[in-house]
C-alpha atoms as a PDB file:
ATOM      1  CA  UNK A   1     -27.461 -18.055 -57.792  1.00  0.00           C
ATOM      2  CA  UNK A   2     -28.754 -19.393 -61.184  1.00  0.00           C
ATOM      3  CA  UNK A   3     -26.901 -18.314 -64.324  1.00  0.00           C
ATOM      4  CA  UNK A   4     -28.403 -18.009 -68.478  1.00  0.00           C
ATOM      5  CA  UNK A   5     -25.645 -20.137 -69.789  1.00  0.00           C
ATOM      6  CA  UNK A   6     -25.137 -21.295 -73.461  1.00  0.00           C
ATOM      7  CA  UNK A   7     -23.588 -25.089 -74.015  1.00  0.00           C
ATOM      8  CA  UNK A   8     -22.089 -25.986 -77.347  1.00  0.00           C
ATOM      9  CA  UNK A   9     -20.631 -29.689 -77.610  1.00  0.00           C
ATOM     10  CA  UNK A  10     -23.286 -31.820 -76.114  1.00  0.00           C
ATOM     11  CA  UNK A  11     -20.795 -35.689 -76.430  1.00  0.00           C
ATOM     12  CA  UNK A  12     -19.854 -38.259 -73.906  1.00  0.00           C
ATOM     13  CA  UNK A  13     -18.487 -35.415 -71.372  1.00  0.00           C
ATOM     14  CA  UNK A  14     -20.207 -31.789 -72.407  1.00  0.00           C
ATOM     15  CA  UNK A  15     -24.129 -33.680 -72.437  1.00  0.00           C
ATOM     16  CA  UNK A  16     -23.415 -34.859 -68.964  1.00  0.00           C
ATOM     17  CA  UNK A  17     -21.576 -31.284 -67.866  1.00  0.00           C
ATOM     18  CA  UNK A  18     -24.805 -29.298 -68.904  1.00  0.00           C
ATOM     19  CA  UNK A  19     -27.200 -31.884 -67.541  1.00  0.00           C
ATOM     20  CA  UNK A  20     -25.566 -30.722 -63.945  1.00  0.00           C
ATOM     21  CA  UNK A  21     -25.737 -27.264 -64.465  1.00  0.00           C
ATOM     22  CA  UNK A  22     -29.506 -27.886 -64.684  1.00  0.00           C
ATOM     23  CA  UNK A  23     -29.801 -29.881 -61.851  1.00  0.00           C
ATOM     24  CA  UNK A  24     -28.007 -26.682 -60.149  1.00  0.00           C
ATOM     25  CA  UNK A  25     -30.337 -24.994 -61.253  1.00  0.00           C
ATOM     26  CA  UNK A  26     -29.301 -23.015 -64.102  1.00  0.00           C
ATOM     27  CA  UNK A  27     -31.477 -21.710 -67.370  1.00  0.00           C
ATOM     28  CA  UNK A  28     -29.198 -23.937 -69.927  1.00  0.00           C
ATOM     29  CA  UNK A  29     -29.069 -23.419 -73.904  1.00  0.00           C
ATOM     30  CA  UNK A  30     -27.765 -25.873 -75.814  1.00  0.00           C
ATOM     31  CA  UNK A  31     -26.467 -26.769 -79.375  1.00  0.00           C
ATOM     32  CA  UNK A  32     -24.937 -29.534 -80.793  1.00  0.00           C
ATOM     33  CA  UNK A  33     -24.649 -30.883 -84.424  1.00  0.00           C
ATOM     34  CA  UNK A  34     -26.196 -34.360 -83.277  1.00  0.00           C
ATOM     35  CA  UNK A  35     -30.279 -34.035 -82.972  1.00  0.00           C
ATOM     36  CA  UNK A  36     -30.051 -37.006 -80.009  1.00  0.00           C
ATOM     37  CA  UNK A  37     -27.829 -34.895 -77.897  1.00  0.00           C
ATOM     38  CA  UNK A  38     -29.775 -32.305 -77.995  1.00  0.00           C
ATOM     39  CA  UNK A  39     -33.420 -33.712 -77.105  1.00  0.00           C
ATOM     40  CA  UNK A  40     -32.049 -35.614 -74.439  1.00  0.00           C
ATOM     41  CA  UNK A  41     -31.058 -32.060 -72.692  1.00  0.00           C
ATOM     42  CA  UNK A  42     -34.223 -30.823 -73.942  1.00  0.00           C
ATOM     43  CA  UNK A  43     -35.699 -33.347 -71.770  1.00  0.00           C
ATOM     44  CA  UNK A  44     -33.850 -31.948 -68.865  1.00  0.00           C
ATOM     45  CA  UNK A  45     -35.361 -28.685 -69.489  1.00  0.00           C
ATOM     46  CA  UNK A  46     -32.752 -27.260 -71.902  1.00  0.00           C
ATOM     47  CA  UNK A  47     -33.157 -24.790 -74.787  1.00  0.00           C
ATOM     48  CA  UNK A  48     -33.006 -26.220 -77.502  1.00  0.00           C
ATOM     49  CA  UNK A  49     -31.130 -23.895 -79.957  1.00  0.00           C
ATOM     50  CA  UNK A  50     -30.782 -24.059 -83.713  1.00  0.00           C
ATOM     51  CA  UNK A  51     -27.048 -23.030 -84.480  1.00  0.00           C
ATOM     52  CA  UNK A  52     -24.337 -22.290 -82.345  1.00  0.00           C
ATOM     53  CA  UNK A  53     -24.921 -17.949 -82.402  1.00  0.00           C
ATOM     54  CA  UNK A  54     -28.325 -18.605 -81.135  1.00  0.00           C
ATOM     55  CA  UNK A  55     -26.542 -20.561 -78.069  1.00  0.00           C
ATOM     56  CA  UNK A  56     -24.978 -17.266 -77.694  1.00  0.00           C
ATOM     57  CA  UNK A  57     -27.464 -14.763 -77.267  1.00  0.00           C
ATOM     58  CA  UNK A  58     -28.523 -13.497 -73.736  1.00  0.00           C
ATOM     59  CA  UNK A  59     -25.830 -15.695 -71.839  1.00  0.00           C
ATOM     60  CA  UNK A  60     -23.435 -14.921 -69.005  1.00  0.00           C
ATOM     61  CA  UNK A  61     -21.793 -17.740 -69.306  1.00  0.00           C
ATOM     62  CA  UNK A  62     -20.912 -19.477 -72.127  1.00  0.00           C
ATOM     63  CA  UNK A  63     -19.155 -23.146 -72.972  1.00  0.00           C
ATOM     64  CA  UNK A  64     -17.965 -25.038 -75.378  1.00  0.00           C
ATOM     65  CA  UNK A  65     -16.499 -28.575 -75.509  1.00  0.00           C
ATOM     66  CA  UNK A  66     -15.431 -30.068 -78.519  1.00  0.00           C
ATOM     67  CA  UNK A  67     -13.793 -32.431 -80.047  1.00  0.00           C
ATOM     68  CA  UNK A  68     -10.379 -30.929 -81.230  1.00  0.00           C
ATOM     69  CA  UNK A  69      -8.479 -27.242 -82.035  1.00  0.00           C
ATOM     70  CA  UNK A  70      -9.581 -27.023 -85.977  1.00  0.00           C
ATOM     71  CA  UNK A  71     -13.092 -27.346 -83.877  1.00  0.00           C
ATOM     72  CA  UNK A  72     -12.567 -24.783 -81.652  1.00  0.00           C
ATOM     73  CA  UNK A  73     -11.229 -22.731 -84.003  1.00  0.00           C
ATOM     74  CA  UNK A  74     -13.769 -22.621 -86.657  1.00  0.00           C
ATOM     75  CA  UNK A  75     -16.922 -21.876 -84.135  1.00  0.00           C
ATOM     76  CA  UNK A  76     -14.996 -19.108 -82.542  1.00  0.00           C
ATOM     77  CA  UNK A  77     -13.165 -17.743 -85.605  1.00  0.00           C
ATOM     78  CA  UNK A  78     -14.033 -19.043 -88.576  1.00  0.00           C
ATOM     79  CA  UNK A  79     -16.202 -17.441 -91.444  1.00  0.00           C
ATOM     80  CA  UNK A  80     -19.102 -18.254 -88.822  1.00  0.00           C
ATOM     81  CA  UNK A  81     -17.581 -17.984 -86.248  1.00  0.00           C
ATOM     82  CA  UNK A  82     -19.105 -16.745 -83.294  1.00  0.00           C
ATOM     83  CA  UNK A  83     -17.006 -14.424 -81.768  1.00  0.00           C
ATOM     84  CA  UNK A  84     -18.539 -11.475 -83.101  1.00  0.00           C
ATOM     85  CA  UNK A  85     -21.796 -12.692 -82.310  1.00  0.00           C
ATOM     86  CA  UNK A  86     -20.842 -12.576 -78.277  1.00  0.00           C
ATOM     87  CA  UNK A  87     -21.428  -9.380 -75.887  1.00  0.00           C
ATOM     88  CA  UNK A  88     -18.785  -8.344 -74.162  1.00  0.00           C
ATOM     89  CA  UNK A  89     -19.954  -8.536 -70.835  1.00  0.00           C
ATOM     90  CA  UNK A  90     -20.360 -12.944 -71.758  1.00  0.00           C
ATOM     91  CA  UNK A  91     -17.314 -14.923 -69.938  1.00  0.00           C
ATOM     92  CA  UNK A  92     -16.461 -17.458 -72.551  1.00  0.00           C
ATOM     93  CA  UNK A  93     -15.022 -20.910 -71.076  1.00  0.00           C
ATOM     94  CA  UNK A  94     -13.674 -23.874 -73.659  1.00  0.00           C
ATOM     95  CA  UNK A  95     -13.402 -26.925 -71.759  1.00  0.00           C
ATOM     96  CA  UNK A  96     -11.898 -28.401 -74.722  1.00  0.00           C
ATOM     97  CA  UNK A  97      -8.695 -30.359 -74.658  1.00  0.00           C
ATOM     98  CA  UNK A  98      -7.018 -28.672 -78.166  1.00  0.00           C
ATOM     99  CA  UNK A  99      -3.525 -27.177 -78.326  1.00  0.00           C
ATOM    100  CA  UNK A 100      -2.355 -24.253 -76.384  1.00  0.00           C
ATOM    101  CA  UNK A 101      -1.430 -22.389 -79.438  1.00  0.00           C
ATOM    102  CA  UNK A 102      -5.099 -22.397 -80.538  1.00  0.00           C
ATOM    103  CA  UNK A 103      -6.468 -21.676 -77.042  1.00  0.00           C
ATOM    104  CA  UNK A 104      -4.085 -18.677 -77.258  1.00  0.00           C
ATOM    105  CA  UNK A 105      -5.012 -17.369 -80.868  1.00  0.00           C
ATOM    106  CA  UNK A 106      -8.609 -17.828 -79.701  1.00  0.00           C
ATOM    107  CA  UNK A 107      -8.424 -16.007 -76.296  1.00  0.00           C
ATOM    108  CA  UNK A 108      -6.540 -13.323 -78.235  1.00  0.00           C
ATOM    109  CA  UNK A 109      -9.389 -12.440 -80.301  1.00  0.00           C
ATOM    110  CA  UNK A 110     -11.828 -12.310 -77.800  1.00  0.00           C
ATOM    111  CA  UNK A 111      -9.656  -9.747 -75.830  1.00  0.00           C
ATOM    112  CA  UNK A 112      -9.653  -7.634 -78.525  1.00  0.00           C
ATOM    113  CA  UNK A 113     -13.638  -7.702 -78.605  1.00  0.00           C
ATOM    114  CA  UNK A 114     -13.397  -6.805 -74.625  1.00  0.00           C
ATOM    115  CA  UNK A 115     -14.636 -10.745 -74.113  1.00  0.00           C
ATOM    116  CA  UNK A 116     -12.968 -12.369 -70.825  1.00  0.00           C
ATOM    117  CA  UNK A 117     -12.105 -16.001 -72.111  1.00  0.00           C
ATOM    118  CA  UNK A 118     -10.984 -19.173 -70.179  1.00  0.00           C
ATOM    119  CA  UNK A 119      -9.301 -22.234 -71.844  1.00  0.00           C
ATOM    120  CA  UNK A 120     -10.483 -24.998 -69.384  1.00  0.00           C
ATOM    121  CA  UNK A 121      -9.597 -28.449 -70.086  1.00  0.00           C
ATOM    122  CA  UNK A 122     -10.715 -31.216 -67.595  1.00  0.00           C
ATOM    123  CA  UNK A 123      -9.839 -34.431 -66.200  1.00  0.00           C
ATOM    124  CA  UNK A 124     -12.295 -37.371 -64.556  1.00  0.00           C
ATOM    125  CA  UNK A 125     -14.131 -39.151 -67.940  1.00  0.00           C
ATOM    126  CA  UNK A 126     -17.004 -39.385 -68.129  1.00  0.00           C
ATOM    127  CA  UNK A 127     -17.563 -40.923 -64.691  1.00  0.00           C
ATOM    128  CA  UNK A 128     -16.286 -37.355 -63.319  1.00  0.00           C
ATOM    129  CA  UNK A 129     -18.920 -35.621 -65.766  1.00  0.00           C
ATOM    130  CA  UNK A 130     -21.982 -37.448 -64.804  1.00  0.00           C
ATOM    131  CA  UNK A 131     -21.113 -37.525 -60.977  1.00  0.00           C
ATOM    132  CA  UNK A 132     -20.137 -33.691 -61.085  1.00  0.00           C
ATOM    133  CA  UNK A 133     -16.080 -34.378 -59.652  1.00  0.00           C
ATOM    134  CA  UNK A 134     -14.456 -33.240 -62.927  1.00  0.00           C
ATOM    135  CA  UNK A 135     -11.212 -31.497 -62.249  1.00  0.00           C
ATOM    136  CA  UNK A 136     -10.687 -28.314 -64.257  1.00  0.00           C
ATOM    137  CA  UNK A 137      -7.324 -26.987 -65.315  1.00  0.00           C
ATOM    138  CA  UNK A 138      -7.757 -23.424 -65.795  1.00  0.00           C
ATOM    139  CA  UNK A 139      -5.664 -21.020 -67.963  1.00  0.00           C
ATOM    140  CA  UNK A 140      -6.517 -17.442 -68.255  1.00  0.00           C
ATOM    141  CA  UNK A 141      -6.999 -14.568 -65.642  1.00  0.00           C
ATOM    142  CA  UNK A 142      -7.130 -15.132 -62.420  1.00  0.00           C
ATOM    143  CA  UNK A 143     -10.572 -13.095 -62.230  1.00  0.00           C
ATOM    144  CA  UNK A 144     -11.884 -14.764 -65.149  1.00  0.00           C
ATOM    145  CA  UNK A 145     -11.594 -17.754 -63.022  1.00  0.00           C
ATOM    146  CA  UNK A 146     -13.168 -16.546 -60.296  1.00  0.00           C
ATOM    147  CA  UNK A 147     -16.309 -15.037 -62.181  1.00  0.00           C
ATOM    148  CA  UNK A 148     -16.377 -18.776 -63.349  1.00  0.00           C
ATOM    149  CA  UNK A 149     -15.538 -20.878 -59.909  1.00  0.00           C
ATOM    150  CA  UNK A 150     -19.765 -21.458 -59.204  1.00  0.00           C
ATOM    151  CA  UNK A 151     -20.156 -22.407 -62.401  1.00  0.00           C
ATOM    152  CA  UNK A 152     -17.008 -25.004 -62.215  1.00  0.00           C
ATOM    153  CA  UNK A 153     -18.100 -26.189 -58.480  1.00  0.00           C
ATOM    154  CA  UNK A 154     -21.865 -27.693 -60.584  1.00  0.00           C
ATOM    155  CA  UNK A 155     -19.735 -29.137 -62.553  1.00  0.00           C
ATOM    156  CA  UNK A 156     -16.609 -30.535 -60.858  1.00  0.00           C
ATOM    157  CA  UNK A 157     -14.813 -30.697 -57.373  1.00  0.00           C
ATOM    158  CA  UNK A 158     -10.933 -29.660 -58.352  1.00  0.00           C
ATOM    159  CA  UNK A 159     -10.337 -26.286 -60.110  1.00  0.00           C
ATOM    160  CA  UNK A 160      -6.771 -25.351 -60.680  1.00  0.00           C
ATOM    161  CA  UNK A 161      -5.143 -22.314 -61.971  1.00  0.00           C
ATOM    162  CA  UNK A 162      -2.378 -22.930 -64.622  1.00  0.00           C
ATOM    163  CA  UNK A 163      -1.532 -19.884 -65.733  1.00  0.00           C
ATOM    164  CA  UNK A 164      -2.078 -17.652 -68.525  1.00  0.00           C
ATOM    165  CA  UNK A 165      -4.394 -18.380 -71.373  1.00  0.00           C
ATOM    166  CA  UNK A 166      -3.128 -21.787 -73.204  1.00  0.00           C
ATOM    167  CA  UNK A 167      -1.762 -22.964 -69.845  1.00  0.00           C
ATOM    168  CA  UNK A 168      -4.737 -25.050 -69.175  1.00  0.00           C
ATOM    169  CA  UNK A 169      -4.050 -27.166 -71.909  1.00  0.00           C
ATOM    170  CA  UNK A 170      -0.301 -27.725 -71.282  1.00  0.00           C
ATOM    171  CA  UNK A 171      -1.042 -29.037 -67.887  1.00  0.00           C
ATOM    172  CA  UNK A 172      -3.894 -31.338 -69.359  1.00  0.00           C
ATOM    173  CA  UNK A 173      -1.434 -32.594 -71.881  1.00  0.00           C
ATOM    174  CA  UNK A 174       0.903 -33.075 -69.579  1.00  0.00           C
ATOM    175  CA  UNK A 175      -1.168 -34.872 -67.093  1.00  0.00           C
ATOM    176  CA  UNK A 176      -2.642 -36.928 -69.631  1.00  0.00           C
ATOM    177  CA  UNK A 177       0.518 -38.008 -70.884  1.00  0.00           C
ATOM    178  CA  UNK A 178       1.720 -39.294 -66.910  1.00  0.00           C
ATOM    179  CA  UNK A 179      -1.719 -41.191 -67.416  1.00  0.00           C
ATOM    180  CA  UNK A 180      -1.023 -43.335 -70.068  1.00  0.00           C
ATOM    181  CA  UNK A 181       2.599 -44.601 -68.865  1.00  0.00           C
ATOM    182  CA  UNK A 182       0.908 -45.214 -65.829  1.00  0.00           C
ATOM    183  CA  UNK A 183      -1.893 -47.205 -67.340  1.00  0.00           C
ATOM    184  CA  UNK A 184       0.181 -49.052 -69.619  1.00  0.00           C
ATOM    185  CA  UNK A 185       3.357 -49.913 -67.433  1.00  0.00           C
ATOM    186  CA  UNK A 186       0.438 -50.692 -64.726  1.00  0.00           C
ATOM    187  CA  UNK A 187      -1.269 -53.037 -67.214  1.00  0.00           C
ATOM    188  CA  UNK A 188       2.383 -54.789 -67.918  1.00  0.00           C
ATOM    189  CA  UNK A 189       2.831 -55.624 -64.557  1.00  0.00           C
ATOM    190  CA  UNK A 190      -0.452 -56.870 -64.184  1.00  0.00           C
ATOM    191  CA  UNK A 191      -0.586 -59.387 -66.639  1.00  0.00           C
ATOM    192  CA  UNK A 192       3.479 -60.461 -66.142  1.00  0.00           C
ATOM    193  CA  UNK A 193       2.091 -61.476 -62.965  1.00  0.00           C
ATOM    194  CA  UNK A 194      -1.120 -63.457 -64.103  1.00  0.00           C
ATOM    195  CA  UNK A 195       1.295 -65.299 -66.821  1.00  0.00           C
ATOM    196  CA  UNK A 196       3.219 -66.556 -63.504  1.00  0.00           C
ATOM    197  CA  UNK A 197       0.287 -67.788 -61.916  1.00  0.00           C
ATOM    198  CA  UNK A 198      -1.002 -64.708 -59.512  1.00  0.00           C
ATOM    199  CA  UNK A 199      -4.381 -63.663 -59.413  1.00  0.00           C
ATOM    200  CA  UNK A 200      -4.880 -60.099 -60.766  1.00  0.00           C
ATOM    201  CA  UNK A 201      -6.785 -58.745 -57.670  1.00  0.00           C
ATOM    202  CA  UNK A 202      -4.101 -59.884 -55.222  1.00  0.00           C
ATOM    203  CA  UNK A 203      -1.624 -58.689 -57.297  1.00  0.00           C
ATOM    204  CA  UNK A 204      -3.144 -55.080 -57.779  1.00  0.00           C
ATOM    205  CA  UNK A 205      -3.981 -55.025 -54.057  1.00  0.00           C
ATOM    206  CA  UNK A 206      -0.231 -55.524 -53.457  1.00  0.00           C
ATOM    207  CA  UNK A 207       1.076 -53.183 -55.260  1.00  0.00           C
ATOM    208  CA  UNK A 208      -2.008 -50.557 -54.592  1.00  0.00           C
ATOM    209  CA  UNK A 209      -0.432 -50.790 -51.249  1.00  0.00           C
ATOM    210  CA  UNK A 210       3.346 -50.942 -51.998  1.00  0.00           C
ATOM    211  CA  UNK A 211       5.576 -48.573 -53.678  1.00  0.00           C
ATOM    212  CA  UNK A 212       4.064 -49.013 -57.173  1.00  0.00           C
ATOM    213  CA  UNK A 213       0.404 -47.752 -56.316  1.00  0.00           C
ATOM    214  CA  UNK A 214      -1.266 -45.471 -58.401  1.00  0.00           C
ATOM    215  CA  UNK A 215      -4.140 -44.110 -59.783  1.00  0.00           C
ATOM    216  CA  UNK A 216      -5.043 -46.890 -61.952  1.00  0.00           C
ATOM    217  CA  UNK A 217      -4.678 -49.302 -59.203  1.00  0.00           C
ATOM    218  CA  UNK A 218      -6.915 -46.803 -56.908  1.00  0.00           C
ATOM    219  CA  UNK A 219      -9.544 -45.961 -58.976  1.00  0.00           C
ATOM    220  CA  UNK A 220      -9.215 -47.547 -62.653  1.00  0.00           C
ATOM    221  CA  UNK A 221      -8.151 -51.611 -62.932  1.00  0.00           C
ATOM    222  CA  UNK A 222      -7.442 -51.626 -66.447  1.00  0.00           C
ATOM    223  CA  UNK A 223      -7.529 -55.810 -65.548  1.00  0.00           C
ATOM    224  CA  UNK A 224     -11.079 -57.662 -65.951  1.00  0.00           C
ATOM    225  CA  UNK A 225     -12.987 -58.689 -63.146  1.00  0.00           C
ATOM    226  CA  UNK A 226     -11.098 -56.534 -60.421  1.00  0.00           C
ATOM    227  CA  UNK A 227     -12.957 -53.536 -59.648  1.00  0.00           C
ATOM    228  CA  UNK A 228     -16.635 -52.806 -60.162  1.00  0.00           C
ATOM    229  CA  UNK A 229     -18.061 -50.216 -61.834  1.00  0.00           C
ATOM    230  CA  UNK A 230     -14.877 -49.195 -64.199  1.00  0.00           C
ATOM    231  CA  UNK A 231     -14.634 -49.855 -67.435  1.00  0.00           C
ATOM    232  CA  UNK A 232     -12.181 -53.389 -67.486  1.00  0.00           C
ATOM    233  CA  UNK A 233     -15.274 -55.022 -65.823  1.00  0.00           C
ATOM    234  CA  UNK A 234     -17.531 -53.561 -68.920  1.00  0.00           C
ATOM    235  CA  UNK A 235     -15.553 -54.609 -72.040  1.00  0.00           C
ATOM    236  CA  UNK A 236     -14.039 -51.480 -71.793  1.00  0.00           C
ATOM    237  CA  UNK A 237     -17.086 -49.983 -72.578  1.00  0.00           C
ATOM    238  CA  UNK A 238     -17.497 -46.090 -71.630  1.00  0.00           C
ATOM    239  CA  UNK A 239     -14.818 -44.380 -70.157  1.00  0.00           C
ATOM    240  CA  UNK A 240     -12.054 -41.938 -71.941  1.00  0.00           C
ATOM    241  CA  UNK A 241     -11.035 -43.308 -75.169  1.00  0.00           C
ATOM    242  CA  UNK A 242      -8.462 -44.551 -76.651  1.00  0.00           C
ATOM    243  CA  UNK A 243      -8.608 -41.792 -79.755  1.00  0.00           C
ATOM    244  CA  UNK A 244      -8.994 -39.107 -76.852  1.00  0.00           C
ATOM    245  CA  UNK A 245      -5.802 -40.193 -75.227  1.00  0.00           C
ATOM    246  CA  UNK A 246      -3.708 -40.797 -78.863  1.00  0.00           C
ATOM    247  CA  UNK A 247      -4.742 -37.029 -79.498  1.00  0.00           C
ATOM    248  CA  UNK A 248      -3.975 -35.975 -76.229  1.00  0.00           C
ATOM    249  CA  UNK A 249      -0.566 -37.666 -76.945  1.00  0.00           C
ATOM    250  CA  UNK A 250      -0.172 -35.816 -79.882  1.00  0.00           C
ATOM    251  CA  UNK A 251      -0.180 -32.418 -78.368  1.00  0.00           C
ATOM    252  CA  UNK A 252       2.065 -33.625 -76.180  1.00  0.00           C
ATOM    253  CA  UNK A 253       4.730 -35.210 -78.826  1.00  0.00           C
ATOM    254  CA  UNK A 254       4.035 -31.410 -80.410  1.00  0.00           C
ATOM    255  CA  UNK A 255       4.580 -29.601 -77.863  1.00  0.00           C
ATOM    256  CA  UNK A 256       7.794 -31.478 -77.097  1.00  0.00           C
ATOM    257  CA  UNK A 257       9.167 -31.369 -80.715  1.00  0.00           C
ATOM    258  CA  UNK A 258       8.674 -27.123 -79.947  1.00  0.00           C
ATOM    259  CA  UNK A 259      10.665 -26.934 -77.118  1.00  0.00           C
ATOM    260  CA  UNK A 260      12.875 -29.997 -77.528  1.00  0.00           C
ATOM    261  CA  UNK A 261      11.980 -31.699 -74.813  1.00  0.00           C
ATOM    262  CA  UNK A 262      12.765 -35.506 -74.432  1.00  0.00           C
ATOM    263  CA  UNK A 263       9.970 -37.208 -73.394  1.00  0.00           C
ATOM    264  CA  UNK A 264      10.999 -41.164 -74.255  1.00  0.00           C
ATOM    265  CA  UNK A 265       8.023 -42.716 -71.842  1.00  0.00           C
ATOM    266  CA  UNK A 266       5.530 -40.390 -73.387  1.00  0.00           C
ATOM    267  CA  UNK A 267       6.237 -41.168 -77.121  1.00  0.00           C
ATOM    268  CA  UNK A 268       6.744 -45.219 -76.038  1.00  0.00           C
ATOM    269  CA  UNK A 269       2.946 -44.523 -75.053  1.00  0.00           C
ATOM    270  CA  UNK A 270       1.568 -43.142 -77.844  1.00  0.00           C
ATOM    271  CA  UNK A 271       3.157 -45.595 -80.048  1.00  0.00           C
ATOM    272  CA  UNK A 272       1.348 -48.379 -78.039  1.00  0.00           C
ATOM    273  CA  UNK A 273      -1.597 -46.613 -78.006  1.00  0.00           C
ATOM    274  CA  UNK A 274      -1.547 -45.689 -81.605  1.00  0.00           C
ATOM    275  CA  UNK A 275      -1.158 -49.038 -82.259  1.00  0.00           C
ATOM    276  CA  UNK A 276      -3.853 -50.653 -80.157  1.00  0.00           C
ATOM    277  CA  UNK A 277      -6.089 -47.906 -81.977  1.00  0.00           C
ATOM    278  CA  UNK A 278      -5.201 -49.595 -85.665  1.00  0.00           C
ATOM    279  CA  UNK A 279      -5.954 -52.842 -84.147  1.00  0.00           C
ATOM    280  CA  UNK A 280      -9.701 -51.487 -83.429  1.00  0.00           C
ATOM    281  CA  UNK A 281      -9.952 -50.517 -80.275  1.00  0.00           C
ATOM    282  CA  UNK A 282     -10.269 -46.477 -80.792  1.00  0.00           C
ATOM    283  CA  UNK A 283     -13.772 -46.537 -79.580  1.00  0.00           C
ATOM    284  CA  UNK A 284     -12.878 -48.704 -76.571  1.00  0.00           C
ATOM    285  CA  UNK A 285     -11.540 -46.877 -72.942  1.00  0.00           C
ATOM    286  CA  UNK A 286      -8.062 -46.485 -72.529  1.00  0.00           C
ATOM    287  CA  UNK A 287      -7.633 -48.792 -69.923  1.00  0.00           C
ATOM    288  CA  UNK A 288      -8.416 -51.536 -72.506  1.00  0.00           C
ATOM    289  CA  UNK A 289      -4.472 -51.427 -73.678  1.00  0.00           C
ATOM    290  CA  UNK A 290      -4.831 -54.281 -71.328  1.00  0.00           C
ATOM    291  CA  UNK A 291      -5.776 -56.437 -73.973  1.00  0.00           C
ATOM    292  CA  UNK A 292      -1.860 -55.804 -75.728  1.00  0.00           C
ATOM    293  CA  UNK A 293      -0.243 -57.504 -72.844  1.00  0.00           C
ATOM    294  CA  UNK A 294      -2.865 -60.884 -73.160  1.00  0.00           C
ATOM    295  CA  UNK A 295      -0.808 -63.602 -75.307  1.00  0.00           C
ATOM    296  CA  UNK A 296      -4.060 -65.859 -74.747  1.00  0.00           C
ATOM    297  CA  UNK A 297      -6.305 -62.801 -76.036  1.00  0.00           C
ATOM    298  CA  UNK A 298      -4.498 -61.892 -79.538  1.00  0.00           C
ATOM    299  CA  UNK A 299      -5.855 -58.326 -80.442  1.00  0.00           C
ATOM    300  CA  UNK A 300      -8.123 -58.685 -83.653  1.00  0.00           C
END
């Protein structure tokens, strides 16, 4: 059954995200502040609307993905914000990744306005968004959820629920944060063995099939030339990047300092990370920490 859904956030993964909710055949409106996002949706068959309240108006669904929390929280709640702006029969989803306090204060204030609100965070790249396999990591109630599930299944093939509102986020954080000591300890290994003399798709066959396969090994090379079609074999081109994972890392680090949790693998992470970012690879995929472990490829 087709849906009137608004779309606000229209970057790498929320263009791609609303693109398959028209293929599903949904009446889509969109906003975003970037003119190119937009009239490549409108090319879809979007609506093309002119600020974000507009993207609210005669919706039963509506979505937002954004960058970070001060962005969430400033088109929900701030002087412009559209909260007030919504009906209350409208299920509100963010599928932004943004800390769980904000997600919280947000889904708060829609409650009191009789608004059912989702914080929906998701995991796959970008690669997940275009193909429609996006995993979503749902926090809120558990009807909310399923009021939302056909809109998730256009989108995505995993839905999971966390929890209560804000949990979504904590489990993103925390999966995110497994992520990147898997892709950097897997990217250590690699190259340790190329500096002895192996060949890097031997090697990650090897261990895809011994006791240190994972993910990255399955799905995500972070070594050049080994798998097709990820990023490594694209000059790490695409992909999740490496300023999405250091913020990622930073909710995590935050939410650690709040409970005081010691989490020694996650902040050795985000210090490599951080690092590889100052050395000018934000804009690059995060699989390109690679290129820290390559004594005969010096970062710049």
């Amino acid at each position: 059954m087709s849906a009137n859904i608004g779309f606000i956030g229209l970057g790498n993964m929320g263009g791609p995200m609303a693109s398959n909710l028209l293929k599903a055949g949904h009446k889509v409106k969109v906003f975003d502040l970037m003119p190119a996002a937009v009239e490549k949706l409108a090319a879809s068959g979007a609506t093309v609307c002119q600020d974000a309240k507009q993207a609210c108006d005669d919706v039963q669904v509506l979505i937002s993905m954004l960058p970070a929390s001060i962005h969430v929280e400033n088109l929900y709640l701030g002087e412009a914000g559209i909260l007030s702006s919504i009906a209350p029969q409208t299920l509100v989803v963010d599928c932004s990744t943004i800390a769980p306090e904000t997600s919280r204060l947000v889904a708060a204030n829609a409650a009191e306005r009789g608004i059912q609100m989702l914080d929906a965070p998701v995991s796959g790249g970008v690669g997940g968004a275009v193909a429609a396999t996006l995993t979503f990591i749902v926090g809120g109630e558990k009807a909310a959820l399923e009021l939302a599930r056909p809109i998730f299944e256009n989108m995505g093939k995993n839905i999971f629920h966390a929890g209560a509102a804000g949990a979504g986020q904590v489990a993103k954080f925390c999966n995110n944060m497994l992520l990147s000591v898997l892709m950097t300890g897997t990217a250590e290994a690699l190259q340790l063995g190329v500096d002895n003399g192996l060949d890097a798709g031997v090697l990650s066959e090897i261990m895809r099939q011994s006791s240190g396969g994972n993910w990255a090994l399955e799905v995500y090379n972070p070594y050049p030339g080994v798998m097709d079609n990820v990023p490594a074999s694209k000059d790490y081109e695409g992909g999740f990047l490496v300023d999405l994972m250091i913020k990622d890392l930073g909710l995590a680090m935050e939410a650690a300092l709040q409970q005081g949790a010691s989490v020694p693998l996650g902040s050795l992470a985000r210090n490599l990370y951080i690092n590889h970012g100052k050395a000018g690879y934000g804009r690059k995929d995060f699989s390109s920490i690679q290129k820290i472990y390559n004594k005969d490829e010096p970062e710049s």
